[in-house]
PDB file of N, CA and C in Angstrom:
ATOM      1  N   UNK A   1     -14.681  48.070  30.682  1.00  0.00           N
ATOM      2  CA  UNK A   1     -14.325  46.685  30.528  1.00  0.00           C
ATOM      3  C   UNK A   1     -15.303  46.025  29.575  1.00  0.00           C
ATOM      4  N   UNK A   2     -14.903  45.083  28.977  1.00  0.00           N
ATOM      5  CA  UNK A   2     -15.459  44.536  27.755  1.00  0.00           C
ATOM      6  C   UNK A   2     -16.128  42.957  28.404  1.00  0.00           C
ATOM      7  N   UNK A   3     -16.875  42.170  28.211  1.00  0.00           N
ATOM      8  CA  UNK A   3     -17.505  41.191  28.274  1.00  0.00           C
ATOM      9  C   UNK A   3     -16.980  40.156  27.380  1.00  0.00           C
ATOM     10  N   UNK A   4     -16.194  38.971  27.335  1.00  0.00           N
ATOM     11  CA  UNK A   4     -16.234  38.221  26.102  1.00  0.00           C
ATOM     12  C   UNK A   4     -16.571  37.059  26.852  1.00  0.00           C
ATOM     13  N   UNK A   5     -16.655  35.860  25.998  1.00  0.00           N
ATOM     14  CA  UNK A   5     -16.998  34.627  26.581  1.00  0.00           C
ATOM     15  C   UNK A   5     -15.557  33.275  25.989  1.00  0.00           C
ATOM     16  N   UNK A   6     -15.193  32.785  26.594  1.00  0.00           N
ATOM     17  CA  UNK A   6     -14.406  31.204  26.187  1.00  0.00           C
ATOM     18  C   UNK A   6     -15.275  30.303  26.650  1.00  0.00           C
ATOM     19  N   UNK A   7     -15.217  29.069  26.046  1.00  0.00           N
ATOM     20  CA  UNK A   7     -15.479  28.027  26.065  1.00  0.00           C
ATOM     21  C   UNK A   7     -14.478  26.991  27.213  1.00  0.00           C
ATOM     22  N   UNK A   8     -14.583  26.352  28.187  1.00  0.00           N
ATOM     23  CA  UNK A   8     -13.911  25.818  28.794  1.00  0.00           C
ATOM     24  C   UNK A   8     -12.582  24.640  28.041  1.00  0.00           C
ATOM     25  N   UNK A   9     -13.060  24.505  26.649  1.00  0.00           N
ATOM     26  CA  UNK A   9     -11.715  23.951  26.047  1.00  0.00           C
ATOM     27  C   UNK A   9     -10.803  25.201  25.901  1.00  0.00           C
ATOM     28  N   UNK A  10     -11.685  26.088  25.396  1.00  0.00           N
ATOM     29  CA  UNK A  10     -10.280  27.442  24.811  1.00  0.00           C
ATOM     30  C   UNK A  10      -9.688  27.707  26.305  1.00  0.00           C
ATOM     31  N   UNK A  11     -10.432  27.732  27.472  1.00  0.00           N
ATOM     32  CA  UNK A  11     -10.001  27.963  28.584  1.00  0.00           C
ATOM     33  C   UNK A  11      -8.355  26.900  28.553  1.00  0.00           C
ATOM     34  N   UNK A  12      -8.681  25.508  28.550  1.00  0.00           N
ATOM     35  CA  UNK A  12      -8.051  24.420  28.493  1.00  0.00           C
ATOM     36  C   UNK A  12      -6.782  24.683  27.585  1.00  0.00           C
ATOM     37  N   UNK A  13      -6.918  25.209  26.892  1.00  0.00           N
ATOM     38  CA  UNK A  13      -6.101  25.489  25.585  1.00  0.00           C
ATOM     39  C   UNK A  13      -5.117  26.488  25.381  1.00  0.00           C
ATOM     40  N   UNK A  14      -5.470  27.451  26.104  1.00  0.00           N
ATOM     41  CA  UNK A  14      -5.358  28.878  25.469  1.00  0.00           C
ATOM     42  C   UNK A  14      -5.153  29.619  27.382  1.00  0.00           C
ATOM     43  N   UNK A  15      -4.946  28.771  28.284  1.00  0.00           N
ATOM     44  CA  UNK A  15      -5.392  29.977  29.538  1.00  0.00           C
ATOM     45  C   UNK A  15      -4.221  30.956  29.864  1.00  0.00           C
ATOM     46  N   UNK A  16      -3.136  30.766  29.516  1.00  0.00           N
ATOM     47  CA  UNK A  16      -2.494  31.605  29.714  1.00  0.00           C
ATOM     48  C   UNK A  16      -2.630  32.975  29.052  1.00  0.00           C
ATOM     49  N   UNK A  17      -3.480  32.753  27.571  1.00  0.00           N
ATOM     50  CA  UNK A  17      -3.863  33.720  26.665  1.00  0.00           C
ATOM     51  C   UNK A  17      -5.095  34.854  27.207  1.00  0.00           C
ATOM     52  N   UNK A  18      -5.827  33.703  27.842  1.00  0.00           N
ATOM     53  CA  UNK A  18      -7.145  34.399  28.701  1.00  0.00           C
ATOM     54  C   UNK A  18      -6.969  34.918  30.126  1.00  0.00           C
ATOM     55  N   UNK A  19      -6.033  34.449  30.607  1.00  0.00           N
ATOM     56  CA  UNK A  19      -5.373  35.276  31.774  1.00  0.00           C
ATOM     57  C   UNK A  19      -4.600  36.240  31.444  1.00  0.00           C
ATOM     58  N   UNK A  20      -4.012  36.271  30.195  1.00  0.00           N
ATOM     59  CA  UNK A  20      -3.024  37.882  29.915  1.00  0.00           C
ATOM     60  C   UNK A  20      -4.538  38.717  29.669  1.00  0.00           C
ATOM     61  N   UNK A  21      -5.234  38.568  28.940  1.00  0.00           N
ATOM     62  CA  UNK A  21      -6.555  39.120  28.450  1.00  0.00           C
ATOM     63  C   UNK A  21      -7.630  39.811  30.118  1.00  0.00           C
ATOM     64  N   UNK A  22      -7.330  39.032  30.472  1.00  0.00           N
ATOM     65  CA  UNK A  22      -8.078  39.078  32.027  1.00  0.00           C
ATOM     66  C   UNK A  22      -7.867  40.011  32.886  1.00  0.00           C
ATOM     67  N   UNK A  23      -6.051  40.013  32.847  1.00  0.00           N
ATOM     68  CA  UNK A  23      -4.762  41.118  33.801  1.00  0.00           C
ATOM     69  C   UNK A  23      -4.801  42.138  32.555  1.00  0.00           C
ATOM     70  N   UNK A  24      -4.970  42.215  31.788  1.00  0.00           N
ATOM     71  CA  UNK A  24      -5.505  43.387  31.117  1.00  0.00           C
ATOM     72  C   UNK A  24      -6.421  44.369  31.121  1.00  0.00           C
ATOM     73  N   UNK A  25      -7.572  43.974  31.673  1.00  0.00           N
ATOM     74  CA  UNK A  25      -8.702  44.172  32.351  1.00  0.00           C
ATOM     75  C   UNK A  25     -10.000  43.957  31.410  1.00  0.00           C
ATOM     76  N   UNK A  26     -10.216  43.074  30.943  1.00  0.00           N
ATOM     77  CA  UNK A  26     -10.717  42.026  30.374  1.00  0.00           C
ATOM     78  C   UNK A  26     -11.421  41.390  31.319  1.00  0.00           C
ATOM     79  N   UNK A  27     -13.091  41.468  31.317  1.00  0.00           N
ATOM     80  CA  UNK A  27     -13.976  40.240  31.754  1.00  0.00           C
ATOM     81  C   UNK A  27     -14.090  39.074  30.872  1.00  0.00           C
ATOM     82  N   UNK A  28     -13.953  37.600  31.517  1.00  0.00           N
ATOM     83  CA  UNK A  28     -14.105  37.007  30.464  1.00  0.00           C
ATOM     84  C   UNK A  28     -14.767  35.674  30.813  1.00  0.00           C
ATOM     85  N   UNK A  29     -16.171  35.622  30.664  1.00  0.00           N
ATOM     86  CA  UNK A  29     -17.185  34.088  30.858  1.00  0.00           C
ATOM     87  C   UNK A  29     -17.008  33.099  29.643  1.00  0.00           C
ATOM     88  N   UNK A  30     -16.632  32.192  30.900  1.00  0.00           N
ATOM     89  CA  UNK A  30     -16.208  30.827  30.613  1.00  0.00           C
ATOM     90  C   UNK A  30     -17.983  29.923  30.300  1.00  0.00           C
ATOM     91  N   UNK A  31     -17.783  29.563  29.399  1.00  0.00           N
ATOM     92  CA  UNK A  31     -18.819  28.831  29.361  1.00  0.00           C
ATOM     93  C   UNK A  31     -18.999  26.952  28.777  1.00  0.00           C
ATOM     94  N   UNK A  32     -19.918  26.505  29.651  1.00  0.00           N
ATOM     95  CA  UNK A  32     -19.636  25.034  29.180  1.00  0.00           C
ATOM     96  C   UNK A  32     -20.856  24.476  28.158  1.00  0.00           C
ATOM     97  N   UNK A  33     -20.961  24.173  27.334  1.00  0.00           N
ATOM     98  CA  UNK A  33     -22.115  24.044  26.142  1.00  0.00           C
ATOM     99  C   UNK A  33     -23.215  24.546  25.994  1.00  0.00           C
ATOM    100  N   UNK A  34     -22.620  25.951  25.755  1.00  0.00           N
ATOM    101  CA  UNK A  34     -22.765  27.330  26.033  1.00  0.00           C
ATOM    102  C   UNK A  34     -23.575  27.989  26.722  1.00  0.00           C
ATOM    103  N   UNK A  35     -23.515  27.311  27.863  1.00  0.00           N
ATOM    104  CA  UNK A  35     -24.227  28.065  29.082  1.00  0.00           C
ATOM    105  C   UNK A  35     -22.750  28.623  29.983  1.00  0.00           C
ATOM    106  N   UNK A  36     -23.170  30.098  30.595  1.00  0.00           N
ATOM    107  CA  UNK A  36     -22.171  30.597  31.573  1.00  0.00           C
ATOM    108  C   UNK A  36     -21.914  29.700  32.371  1.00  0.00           C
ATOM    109  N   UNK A  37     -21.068  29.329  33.238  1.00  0.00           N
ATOM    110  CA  UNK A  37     -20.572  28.876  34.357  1.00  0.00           C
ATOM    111  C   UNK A  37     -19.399  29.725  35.092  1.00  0.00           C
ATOM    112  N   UNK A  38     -18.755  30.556  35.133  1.00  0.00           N
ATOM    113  CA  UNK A  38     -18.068  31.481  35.413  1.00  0.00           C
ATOM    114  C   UNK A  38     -17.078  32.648  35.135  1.00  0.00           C
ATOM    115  N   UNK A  39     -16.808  33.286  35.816  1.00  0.00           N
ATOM    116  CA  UNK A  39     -16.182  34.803  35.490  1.00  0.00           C
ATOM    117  C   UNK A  39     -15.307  35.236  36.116  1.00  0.00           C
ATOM    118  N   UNK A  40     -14.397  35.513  35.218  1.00  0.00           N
ATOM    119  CA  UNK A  40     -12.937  35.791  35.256  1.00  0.00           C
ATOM    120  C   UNK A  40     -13.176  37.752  35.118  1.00  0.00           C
ATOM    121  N   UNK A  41     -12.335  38.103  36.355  1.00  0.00           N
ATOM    122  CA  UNK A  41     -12.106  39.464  36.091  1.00  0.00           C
ATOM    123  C   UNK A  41     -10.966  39.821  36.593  1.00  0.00           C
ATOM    124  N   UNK A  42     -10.506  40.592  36.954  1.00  0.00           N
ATOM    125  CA  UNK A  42      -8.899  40.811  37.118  1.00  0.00           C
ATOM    126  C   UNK A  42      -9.178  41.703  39.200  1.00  0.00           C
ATOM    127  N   UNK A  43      -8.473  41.274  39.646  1.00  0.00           N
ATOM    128  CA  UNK A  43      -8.472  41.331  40.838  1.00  0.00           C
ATOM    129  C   UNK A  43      -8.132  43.150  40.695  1.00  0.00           C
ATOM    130  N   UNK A  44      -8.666  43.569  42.038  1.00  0.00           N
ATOM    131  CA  UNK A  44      -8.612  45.121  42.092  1.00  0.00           C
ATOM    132  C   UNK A  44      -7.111  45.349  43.240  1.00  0.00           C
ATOM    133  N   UNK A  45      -6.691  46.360  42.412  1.00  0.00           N
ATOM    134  CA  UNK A  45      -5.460  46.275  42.808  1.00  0.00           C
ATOM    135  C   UNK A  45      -5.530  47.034  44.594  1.00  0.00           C
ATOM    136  N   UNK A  46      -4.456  46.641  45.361  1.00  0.00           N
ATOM    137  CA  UNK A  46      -4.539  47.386  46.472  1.00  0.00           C
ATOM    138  C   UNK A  46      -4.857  48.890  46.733  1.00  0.00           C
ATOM    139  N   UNK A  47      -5.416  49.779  47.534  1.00  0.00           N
ATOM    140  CA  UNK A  47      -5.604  51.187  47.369  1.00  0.00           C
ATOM    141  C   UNK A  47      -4.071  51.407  47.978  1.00  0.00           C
ATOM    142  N   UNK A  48      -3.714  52.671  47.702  1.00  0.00           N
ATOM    143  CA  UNK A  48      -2.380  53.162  47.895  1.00  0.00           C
ATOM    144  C   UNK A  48      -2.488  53.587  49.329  1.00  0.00           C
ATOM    145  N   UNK A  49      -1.238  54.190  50.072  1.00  0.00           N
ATOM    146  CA  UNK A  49      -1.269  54.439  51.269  1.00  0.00           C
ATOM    147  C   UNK A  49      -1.283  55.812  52.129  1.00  0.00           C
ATOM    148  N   UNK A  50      -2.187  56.534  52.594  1.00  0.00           N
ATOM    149  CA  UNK A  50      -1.703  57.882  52.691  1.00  0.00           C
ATOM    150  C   UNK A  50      -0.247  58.406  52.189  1.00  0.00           C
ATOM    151  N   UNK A  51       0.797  57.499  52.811  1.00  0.00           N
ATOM    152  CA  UNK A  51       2.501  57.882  52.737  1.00  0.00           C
ATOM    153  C   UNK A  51       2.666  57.786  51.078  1.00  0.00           C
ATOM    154  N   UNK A  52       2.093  56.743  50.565  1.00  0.00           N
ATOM    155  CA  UNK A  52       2.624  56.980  48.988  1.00  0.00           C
ATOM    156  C   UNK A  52       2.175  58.197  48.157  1.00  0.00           C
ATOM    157  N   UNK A  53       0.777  58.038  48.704  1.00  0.00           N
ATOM    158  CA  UNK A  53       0.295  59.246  48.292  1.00  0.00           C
ATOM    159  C   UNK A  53       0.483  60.596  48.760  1.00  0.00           C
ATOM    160  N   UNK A  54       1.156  60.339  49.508  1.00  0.00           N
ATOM    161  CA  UNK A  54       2.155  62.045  49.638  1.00  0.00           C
ATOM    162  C   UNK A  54       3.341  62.030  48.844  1.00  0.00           C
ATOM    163  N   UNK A  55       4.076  60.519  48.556  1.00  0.00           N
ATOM    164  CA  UNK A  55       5.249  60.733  48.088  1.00  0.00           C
ATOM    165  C   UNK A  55       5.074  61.426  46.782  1.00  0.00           C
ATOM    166  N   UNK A  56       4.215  60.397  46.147  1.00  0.00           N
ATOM    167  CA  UNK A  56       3.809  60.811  44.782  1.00  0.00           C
ATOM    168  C   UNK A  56       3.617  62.249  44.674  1.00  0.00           C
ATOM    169  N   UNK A  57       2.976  62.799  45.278  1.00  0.00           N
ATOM    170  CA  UNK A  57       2.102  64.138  45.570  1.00  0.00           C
ATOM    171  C   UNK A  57       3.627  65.085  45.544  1.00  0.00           C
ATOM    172  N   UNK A  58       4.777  64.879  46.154  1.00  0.00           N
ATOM    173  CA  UNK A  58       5.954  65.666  46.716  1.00  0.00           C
ATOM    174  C   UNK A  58       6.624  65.684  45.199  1.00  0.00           C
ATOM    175  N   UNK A  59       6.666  64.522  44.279  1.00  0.00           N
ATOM    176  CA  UNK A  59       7.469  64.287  42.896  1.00  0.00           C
ATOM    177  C   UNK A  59       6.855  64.900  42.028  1.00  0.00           C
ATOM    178  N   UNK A  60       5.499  65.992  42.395  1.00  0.00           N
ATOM    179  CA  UNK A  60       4.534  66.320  40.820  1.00  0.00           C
ATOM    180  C   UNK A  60       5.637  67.691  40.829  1.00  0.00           C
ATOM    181  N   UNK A  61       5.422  68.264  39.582  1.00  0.00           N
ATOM    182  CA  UNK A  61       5.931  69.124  39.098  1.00  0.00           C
ATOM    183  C   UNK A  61       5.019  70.372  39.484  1.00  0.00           C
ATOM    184  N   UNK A  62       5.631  71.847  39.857  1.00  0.00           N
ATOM    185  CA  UNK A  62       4.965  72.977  40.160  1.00  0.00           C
ATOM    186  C   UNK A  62       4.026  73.317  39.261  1.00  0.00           C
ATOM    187  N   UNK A  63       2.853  73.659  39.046  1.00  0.00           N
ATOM    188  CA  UNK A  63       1.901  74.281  38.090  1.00  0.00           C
ATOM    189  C   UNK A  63       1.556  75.746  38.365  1.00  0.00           C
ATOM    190  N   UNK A  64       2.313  76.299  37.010  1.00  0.00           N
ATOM    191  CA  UNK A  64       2.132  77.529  36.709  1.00  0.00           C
ATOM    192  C   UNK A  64       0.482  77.653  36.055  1.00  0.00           C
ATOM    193  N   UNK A  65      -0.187  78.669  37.382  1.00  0.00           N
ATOM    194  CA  UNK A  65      -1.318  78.740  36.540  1.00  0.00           C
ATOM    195  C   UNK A  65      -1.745  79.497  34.933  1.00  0.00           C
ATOM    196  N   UNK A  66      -1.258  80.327  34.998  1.00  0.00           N
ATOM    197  CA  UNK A  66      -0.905  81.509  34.315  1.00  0.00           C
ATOM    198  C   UNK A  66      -0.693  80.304  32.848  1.00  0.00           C
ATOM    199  N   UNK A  67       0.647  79.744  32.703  1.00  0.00           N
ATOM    200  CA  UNK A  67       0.988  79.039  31.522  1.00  0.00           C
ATOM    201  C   UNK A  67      -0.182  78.558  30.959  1.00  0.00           C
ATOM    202  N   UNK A  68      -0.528  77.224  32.137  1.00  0.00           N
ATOM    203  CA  UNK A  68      -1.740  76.535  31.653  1.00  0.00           C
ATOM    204  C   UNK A  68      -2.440  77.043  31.427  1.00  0.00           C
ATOM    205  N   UNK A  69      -3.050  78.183  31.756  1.00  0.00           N
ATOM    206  CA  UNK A  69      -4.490  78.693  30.756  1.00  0.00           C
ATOM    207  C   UNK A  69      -3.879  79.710  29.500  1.00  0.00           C
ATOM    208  N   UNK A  70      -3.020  79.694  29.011  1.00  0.00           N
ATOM    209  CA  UNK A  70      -2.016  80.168  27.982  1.00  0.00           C
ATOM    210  C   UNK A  70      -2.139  78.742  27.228  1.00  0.00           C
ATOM    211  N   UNK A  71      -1.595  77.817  27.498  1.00  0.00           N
ATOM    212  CA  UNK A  71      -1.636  76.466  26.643  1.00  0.00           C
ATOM    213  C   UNK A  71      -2.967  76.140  26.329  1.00  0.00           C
ATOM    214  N   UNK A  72      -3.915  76.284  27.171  1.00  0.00           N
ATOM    215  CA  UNK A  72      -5.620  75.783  26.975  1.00  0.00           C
ATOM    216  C   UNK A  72      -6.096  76.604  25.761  1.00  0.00           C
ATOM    217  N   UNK A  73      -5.687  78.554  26.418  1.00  0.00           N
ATOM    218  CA  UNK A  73      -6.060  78.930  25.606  1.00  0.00           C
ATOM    219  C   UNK A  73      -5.566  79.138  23.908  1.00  0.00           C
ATOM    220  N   UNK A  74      -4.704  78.174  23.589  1.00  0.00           N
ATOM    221  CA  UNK A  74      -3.807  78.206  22.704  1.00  0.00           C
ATOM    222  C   UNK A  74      -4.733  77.026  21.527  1.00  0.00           C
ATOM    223  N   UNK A  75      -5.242  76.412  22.330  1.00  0.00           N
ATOM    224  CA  UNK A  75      -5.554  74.890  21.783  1.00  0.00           C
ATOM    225  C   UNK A  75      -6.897  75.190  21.722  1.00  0.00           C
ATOM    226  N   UNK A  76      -7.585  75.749  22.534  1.00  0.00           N
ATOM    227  CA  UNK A  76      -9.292  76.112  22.462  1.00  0.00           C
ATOM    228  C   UNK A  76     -10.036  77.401  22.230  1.00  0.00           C
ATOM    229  N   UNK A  77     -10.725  77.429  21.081  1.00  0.00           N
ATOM    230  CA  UNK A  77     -11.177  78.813  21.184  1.00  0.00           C
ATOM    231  C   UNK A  77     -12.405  78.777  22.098  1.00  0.00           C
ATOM    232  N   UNK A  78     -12.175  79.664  23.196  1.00  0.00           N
ATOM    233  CA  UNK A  78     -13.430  79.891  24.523  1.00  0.00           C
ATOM    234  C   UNK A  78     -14.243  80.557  24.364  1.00  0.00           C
ATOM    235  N   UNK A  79     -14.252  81.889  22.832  1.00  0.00           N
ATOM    236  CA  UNK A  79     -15.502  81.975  22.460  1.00  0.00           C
ATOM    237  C   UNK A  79     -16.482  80.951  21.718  1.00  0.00           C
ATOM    238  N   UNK A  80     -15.678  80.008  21.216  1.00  0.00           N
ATOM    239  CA  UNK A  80     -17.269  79.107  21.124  1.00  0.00           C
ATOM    240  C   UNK A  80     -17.646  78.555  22.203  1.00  0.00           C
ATOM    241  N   UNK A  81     -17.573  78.639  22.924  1.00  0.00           N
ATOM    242  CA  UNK A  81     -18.050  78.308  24.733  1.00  0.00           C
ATOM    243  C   UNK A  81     -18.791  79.345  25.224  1.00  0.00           C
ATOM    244  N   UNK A  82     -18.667  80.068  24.657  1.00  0.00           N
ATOM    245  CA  UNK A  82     -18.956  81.789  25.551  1.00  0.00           C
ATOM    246  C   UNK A  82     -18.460  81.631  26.895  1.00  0.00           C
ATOM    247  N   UNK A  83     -17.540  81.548  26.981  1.00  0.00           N
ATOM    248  CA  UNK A  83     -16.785  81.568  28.275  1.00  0.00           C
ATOM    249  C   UNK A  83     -15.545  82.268  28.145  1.00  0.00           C
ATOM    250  N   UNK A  84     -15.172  83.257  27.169  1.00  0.00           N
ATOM    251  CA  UNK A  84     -14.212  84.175  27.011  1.00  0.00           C
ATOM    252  C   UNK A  84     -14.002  85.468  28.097  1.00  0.00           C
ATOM    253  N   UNK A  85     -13.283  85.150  29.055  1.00  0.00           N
ATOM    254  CA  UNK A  85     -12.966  86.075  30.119  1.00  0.00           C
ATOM    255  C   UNK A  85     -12.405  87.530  30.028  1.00  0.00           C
ATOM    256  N   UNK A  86     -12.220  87.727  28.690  1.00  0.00           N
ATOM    257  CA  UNK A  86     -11.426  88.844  28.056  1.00  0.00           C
ATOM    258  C   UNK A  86     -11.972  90.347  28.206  1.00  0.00           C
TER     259      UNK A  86
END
């Protein structure tokens, strides 16, 4: 997350701009002749629920191990790692 500062007019002016910026995840101190006076950060979203997180968990797709280290090894050479299992 990034740090910026508004001025309580741009606040005045512009807040719907600094609240999309904010729900973006955007910190953003408000300041009044240019000293801080407060901070805007974007609320943390609820944690999920065991049950969703099984649902989710039930919709992933099977992983072939075999492929994936076929695709890795396709994209990475593992001797510059020295980690070539061969």
């Amino acid at each position: 997350m990034s740090d910026h500062r508004v001025t309580v007019r741009d606040l005045r002016n512009h807040g719907g701009e600094v609240l999309d910026r904010v729900a973006a995840g955007e910190v953003v101190t408000v300041t009044r002749a240019g000293k801080p006076v407060a901070e805007l950060r974007p609320l943390q979203k609820p944690a999920l629920t065991s049950e969703a997180l099984l649902q989710r968990w039930r919709r992933l797709p099977a992983l072939d191990g075999a492929r994936l280290r076929a695709d890795i090894d396709a994209v990475i050479d593992a001797t510059a790692w020295g980690t070539d299992d061969d």
